[in-house]
Protein backbone atom coordinates (compact mmCIF):
# COMPACT_ATOMS: atom_id res chain seq x y z
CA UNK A 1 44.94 43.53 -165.52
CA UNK A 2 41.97 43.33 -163.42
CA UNK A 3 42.36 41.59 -159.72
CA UNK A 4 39.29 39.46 -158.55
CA UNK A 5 38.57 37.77 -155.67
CA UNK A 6 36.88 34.36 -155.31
CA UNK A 7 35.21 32.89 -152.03
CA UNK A 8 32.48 30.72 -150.96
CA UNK A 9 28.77 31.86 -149.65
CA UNK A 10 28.47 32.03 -145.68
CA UNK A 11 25.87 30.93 -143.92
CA UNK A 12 23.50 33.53 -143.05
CA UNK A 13 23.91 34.75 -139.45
CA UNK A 14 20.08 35.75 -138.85
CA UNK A 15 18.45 32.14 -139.95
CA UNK A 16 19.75 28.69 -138.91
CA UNK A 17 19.39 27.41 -142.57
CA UNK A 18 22.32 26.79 -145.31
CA UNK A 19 20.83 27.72 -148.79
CA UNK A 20 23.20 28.68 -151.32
CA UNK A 21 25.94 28.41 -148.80
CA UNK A 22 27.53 25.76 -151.69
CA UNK A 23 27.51 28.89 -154.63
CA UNK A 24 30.84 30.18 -155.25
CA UNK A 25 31.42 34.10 -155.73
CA UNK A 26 33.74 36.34 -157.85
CA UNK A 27 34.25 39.98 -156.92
CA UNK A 28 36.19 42.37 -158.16
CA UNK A 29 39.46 44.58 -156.27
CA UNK A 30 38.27 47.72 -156.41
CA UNK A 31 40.82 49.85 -158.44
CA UNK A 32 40.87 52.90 -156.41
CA UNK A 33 39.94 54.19 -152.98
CA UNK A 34 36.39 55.64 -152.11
CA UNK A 35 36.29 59.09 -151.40
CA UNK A 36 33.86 61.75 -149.91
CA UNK A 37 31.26 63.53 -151.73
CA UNK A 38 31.59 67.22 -151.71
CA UNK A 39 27.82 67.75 -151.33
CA UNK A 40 26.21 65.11 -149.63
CA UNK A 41 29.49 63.34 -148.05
CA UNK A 42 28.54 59.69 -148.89
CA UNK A 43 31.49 57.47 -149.95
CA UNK A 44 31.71 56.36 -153.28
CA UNK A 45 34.24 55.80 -156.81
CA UNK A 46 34.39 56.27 -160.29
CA UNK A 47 35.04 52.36 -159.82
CA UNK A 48 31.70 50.69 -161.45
CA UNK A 49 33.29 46.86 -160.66
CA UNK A 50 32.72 47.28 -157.27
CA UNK A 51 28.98 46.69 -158.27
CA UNK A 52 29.34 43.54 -160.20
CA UNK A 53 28.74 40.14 -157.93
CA UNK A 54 28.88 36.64 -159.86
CA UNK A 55 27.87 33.33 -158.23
CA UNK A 56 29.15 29.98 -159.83
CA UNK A 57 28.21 26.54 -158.92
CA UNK A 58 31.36 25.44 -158.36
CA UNK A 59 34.79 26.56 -157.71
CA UNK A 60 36.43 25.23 -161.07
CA UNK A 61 33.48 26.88 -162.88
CA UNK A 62 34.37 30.33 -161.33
CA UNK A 63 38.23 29.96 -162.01
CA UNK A 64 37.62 29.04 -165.62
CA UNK A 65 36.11 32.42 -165.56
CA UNK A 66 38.55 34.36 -164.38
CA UNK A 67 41.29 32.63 -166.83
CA UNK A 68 38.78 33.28 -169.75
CA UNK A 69 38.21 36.96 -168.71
CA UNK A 70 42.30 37.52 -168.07
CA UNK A 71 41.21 38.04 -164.22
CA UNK A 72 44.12 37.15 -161.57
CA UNK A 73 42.17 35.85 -159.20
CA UNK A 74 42.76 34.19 -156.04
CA UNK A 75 41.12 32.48 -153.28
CA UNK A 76 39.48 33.22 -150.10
CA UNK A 77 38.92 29.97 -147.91
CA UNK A 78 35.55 29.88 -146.34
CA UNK A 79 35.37 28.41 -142.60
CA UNK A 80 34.99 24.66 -142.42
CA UNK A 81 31.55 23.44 -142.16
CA UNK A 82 30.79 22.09 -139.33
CA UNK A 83 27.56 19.36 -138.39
CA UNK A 84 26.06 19.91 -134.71
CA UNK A 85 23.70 17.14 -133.84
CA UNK A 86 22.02 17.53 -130.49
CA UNK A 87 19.09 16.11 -128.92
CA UNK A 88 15.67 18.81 -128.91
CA UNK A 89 16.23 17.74 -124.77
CA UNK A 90 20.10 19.00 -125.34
CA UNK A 91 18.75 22.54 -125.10
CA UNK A 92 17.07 22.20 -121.55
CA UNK A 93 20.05 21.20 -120.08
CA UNK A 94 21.56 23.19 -117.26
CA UNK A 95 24.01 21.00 -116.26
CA UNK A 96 25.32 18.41 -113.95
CA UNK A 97 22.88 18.53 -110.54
CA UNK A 98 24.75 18.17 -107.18
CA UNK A 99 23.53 17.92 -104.05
């Protein structure tokens, strides 16, 4: 039986937005460790899962998945979201002035 995991899109580090940070994604385990290439020493498996990425709208959607497919999946919570409202002044601040 195949192992899965499922977790919830990040944020993307390099821009401030949040698209598809609501998506849900299932990836597989991989089955078996990555080893050297003889001739050009990259890392890599006979394991063709590893390549396979699905995004679901929700996480009920991607867990009836997994049950359909015979997948033991399990969950990976994602950081809580957090909402940081600050003044466009806020970031000229240099703090408290004392004389």
């Amino acid at each position: 039986m195949a192992h899965a995991r499922i977790y919830q899109q990040l944020k993307n580090a390099m821009q401030s937005g949040r698209a598809r940070t609501d998506s849900w994604v299932l990836e597989y385990e991989p089955a078996e460790a990555k080893r050297p290439d003889p001739l050009t020493g990259w890392a890599g498996s006979g394991d063709t899962r590893a390549q396979i990425r699905l995004s679901f709208p929700t996480l009920d959607a991607a867990q009836a998945y997994a049950a359909r497919e015979g997948l033991t999946a399990h969950v990976v919570a994602g950081p809580e979201k957090k909402l940081k409202l600050q003044a466009y002044a806020d970031n000229f601040m240099v703090g408290p002035i004392t004389f």
